[in-house]
PDB file of N, CA and C in Angstrom:
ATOM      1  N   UNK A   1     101.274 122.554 -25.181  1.00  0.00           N
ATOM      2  CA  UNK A   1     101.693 123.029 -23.880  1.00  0.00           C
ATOM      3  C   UNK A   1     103.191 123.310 -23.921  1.00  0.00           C
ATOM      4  N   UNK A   2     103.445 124.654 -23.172  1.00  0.00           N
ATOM      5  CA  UNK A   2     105.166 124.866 -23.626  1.00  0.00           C
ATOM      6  C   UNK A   2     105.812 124.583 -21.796  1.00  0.00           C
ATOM      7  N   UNK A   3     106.878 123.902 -22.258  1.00  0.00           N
ATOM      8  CA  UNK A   3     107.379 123.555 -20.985  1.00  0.00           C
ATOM      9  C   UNK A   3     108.933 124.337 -20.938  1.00  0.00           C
ATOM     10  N   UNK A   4     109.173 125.167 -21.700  1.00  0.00           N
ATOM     11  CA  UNK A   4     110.590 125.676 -21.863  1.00  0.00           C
ATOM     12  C   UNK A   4     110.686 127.022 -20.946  1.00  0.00           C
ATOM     13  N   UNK A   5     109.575 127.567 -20.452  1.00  0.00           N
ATOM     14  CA  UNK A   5     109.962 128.196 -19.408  1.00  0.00           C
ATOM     15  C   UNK A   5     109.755 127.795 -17.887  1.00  0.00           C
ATOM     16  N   UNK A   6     109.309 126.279 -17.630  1.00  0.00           N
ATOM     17  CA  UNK A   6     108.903 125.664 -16.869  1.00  0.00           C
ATOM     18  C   UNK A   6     110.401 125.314 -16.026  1.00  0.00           C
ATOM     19  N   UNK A   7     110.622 125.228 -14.497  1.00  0.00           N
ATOM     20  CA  UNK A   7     111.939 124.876 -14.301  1.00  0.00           C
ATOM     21  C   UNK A   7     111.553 123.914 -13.092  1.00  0.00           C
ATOM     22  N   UNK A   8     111.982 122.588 -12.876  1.00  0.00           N
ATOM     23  CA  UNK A   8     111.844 121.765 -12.483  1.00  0.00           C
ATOM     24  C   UNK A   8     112.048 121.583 -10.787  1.00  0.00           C
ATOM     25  N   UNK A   9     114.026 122.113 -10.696  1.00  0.00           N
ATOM     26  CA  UNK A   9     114.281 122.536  -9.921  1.00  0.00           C
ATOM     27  C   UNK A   9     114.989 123.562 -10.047  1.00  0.00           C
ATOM     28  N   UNK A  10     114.815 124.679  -8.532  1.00  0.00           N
ATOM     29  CA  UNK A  10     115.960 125.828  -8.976  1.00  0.00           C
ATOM     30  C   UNK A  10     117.297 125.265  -8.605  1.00  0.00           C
ATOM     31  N   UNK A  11     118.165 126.307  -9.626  1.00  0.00           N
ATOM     32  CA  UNK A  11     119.693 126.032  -9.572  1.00  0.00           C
ATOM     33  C   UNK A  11     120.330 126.187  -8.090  1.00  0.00           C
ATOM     34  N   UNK A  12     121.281 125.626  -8.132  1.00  0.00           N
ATOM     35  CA  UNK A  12     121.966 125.466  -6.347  1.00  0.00           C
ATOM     36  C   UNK A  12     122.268 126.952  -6.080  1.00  0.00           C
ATOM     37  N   UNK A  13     122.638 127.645  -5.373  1.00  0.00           N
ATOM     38  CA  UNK A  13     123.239 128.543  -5.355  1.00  0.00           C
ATOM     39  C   UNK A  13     124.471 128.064  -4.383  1.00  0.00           C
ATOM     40  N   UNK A  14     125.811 127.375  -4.915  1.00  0.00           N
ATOM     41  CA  UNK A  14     126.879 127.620  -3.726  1.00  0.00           C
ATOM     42  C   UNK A  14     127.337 128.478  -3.264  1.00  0.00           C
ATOM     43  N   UNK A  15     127.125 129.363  -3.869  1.00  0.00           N
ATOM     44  CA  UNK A  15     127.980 130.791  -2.541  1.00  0.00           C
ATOM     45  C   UNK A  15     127.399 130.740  -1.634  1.00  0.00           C
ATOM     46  N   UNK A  16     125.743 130.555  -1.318  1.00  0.00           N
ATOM     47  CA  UNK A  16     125.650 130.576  -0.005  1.00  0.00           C
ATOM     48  C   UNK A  16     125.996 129.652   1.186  1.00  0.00           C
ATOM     49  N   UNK A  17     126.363 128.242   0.451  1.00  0.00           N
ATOM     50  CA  UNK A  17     127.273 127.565   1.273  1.00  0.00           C
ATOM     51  C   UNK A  17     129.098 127.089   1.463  1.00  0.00           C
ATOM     52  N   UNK A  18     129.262 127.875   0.530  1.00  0.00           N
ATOM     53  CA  UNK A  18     130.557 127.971   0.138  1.00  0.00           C
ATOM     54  C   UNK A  18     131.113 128.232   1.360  1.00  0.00           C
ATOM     55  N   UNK A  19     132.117 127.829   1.965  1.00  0.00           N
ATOM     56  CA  UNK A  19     132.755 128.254   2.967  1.00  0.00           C
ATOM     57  C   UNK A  19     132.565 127.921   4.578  1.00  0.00           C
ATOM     58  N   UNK A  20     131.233 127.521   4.459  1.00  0.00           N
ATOM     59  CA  UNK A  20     130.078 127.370   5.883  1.00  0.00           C
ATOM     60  C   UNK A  20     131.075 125.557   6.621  1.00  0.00           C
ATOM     61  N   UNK A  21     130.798 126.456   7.723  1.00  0.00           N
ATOM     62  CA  UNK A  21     130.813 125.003   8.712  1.00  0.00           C
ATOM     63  C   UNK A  21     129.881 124.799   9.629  1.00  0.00           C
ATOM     64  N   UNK A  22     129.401 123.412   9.513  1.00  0.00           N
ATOM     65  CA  UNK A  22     128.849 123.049  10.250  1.00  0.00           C
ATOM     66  C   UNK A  22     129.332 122.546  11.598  1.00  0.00           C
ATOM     67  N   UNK A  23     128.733 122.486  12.779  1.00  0.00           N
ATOM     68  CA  UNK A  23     129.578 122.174  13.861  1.00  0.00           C
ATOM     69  C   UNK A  23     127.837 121.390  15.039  1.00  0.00           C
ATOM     70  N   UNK A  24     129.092 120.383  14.850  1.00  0.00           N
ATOM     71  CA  UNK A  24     127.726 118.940  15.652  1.00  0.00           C
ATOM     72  C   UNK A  24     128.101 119.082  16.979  1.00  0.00           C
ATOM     73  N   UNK A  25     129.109 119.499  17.797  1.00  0.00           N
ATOM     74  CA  UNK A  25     128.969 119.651  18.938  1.00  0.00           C
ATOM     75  C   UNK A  25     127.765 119.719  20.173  1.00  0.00           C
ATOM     76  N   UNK A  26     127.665 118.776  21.148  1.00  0.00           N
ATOM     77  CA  UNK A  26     126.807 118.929  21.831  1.00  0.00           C
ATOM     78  C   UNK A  26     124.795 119.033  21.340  1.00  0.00           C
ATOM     79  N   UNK A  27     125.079 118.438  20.063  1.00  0.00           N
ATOM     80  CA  UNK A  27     123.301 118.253  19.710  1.00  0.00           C
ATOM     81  C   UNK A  27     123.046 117.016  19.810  1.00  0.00           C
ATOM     82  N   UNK A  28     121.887 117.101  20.016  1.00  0.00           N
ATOM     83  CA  UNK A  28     121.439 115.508  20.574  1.00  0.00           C
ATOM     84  C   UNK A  28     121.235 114.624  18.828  1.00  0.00           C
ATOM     85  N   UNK A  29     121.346 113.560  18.873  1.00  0.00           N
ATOM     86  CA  UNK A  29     121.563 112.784  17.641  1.00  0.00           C
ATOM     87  C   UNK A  29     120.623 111.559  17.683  1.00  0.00           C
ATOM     88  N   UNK A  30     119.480 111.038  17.532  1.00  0.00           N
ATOM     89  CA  UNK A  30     118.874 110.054  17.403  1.00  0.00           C
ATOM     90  C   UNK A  30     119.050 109.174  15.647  1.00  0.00           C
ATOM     91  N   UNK A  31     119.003 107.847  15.826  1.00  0.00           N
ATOM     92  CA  UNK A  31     119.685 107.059  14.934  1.00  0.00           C
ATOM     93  C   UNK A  31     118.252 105.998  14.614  1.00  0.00           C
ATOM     94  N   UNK A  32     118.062 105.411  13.658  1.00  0.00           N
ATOM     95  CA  UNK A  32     117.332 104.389  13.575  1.00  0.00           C
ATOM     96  C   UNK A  32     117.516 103.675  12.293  1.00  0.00           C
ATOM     97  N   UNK A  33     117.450 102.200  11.847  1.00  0.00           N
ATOM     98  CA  UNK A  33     116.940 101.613  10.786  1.00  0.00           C
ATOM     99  C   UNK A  33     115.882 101.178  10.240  1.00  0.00           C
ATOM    100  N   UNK A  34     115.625 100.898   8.892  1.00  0.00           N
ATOM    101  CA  UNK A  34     114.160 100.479   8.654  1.00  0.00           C
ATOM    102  C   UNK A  34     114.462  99.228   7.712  1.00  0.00           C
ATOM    103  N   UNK A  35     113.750  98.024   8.223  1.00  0.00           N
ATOM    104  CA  UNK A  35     114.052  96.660   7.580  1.00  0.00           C
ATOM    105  C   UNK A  35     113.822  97.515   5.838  1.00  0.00           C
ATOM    106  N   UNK A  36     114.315  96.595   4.996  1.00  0.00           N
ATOM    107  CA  UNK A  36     114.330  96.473   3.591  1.00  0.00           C
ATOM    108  C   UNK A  36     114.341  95.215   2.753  1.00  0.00           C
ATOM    109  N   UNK A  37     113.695  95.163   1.682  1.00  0.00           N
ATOM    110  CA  UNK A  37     113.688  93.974   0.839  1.00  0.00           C
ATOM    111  C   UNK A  37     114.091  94.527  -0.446  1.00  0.00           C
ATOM    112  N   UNK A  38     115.239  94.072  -1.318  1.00  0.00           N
ATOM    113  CA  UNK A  38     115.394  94.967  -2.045  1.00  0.00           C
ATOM    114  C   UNK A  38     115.332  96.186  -2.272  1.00  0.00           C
ATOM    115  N   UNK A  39     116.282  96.614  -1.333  1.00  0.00           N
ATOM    116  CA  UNK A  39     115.928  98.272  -0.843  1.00  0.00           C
ATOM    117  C   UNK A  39     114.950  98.915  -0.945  1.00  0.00           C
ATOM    118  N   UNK A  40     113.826  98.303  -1.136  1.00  0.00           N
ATOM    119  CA  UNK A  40     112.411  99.233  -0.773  1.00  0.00           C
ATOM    120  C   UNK A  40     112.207  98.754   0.594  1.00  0.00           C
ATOM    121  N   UNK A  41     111.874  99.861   1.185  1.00  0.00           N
ATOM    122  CA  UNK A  41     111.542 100.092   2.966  1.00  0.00           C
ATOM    123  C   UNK A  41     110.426  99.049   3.286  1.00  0.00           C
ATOM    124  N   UNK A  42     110.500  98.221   4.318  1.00  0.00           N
ATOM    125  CA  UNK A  42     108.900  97.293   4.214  1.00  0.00           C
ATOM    126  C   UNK A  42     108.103  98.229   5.104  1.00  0.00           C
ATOM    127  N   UNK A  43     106.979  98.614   4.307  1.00  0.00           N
ATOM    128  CA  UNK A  43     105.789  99.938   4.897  1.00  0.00           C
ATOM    129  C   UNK A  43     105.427  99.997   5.871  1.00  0.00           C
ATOM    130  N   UNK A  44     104.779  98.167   6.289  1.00  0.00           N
ATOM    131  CA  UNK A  44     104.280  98.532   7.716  1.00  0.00           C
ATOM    132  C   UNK A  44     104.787  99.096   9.025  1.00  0.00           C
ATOM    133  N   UNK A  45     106.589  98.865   8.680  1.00  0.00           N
ATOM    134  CA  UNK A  45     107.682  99.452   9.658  1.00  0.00           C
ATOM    135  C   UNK A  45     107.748 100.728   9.702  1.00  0.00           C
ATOM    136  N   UNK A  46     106.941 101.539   9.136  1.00  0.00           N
ATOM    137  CA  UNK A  46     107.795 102.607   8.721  1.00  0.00           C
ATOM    138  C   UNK A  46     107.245 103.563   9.674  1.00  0.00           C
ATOM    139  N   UNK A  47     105.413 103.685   9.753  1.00  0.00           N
ATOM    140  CA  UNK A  47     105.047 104.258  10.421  1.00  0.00           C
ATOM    141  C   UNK A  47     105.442 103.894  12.039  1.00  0.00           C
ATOM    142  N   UNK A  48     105.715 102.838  12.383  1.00  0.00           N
ATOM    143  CA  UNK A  48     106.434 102.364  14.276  1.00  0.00           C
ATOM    144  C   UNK A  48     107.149 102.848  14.100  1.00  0.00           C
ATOM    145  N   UNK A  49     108.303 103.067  13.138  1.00  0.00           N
ATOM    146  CA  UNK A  49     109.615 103.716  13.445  1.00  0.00           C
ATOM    147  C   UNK A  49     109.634 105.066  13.475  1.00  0.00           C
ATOM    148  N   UNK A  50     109.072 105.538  12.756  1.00  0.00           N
ATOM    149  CA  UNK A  50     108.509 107.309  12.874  1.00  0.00           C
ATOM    150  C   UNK A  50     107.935 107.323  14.078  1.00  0.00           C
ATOM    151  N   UNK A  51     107.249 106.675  14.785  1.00  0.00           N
ATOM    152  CA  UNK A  51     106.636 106.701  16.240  1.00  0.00           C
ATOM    153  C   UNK A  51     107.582 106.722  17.183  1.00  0.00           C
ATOM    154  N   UNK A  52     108.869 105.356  16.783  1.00  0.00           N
ATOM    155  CA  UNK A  52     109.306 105.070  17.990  1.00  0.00           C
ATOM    156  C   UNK A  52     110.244 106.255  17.801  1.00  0.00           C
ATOM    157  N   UNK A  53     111.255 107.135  16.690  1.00  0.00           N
ATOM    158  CA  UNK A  53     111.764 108.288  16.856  1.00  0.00           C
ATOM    159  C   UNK A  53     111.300 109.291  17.306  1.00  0.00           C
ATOM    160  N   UNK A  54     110.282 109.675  17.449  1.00  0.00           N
ATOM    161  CA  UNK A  54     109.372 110.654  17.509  1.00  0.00           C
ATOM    162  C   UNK A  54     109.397 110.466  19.136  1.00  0.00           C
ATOM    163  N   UNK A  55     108.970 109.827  19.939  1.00  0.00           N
ATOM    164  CA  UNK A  55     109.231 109.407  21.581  1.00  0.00           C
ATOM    165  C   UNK A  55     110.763 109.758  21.960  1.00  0.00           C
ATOM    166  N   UNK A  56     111.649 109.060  21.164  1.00  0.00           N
ATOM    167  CA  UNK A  56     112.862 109.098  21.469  1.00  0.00           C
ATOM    168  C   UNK A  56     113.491 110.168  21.435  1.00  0.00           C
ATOM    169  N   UNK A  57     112.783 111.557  20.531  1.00  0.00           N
ATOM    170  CA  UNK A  57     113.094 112.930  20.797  1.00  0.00           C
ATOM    171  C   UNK A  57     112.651 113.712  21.772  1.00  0.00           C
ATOM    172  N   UNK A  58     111.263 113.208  21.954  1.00  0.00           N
ATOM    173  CA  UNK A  58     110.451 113.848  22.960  1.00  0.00           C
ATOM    174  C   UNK A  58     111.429 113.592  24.528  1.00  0.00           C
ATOM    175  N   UNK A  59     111.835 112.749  24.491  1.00  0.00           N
ATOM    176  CA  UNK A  59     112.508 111.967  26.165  1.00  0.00           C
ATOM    177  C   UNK A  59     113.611 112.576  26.075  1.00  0.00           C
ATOM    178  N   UNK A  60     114.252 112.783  25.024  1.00  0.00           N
ATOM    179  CA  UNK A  60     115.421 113.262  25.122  1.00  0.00           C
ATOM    180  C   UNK A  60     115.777 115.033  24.760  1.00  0.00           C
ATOM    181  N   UNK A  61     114.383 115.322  24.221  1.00  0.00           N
ATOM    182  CA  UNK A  61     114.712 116.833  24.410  1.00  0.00           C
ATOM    183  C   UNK A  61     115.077 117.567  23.180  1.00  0.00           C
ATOM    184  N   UNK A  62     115.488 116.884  22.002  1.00  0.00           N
ATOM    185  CA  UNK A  62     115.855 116.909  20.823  1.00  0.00           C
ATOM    186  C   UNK A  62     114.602 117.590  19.921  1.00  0.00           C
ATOM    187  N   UNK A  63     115.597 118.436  18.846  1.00  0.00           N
ATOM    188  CA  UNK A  63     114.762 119.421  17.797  1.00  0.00           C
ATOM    189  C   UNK A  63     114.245 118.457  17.118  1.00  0.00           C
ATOM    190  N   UNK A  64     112.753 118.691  16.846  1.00  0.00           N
ATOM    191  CA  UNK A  64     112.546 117.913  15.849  1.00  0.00           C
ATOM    192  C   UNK A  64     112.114 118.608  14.669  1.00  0.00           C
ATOM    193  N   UNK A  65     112.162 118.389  13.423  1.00  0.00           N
ATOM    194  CA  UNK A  65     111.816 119.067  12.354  1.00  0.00           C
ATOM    195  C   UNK A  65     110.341 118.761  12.286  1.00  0.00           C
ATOM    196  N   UNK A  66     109.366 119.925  11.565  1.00  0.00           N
ATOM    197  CA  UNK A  66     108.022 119.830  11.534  1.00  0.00           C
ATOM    198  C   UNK A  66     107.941 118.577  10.140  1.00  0.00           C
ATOM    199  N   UNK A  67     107.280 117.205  10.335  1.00  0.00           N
ATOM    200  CA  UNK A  67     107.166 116.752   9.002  1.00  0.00           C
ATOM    201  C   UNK A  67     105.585 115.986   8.905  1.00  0.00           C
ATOM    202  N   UNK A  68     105.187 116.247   7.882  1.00  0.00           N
ATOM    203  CA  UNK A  68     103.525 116.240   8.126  1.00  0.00           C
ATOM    204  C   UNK A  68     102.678 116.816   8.605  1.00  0.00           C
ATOM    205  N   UNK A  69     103.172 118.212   9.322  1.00  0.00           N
ATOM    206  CA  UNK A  69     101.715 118.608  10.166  1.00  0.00           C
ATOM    207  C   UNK A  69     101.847 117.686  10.823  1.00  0.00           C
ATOM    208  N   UNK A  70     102.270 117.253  12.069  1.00  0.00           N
ATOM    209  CA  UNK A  70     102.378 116.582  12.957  1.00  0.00           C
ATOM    210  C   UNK A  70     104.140 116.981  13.795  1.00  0.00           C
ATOM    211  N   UNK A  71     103.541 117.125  15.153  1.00  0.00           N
ATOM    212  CA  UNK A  71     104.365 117.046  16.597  1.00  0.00           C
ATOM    213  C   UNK A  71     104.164 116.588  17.674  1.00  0.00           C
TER     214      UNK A  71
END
C-alpha cells in the first residue's frame, strides 16, 4: 500500500489569515468547565454540560455552531 501521495492534513494557508482581525465586540460569550482526573474529562459530565450550554445559548440568543447533527 503506497502512502506517499496520501496527505494527512492540508497545509495552512496563512495568507488567508494574514492580516485579519478579529473583533469580539458585542457577541454573546458563554463559558463552562468540565471536572477532570488527570486531564481526561470525567464522561458522565460531559454530556450535562453540552446540555446545560446548549440552554444557556438558547436563553440567551447566542450562535451556536452545528455539532453532531443536533440543535
Amino acid at each position: 500500500m503506497e502512502t506517499d501521495d496520501l496527505e494527512c492534513c492540508p497545509e495552512l494557508n496563512v495568507e488567508k489569515w494574514d492580516h485579519k482581525t478579529v473583533v469580539w465586540e458585542n457577541k454573546k460569550f458563554i463559558r463552562e468547565t468540565i471536572p477532570t482526573f488527570f486531564h481526561i474529562p470525567f464522561y458522565p459530565m460531559i454530556g450535562k454540560k453540552m446540555m446545560k450550554l446548549h440552554t444557556a445559548a438558547l436563553k440567551s440568543e447566542a450562535t451556536i455552531p452545528v455539532l453532531f447533527g443536533w440543535r
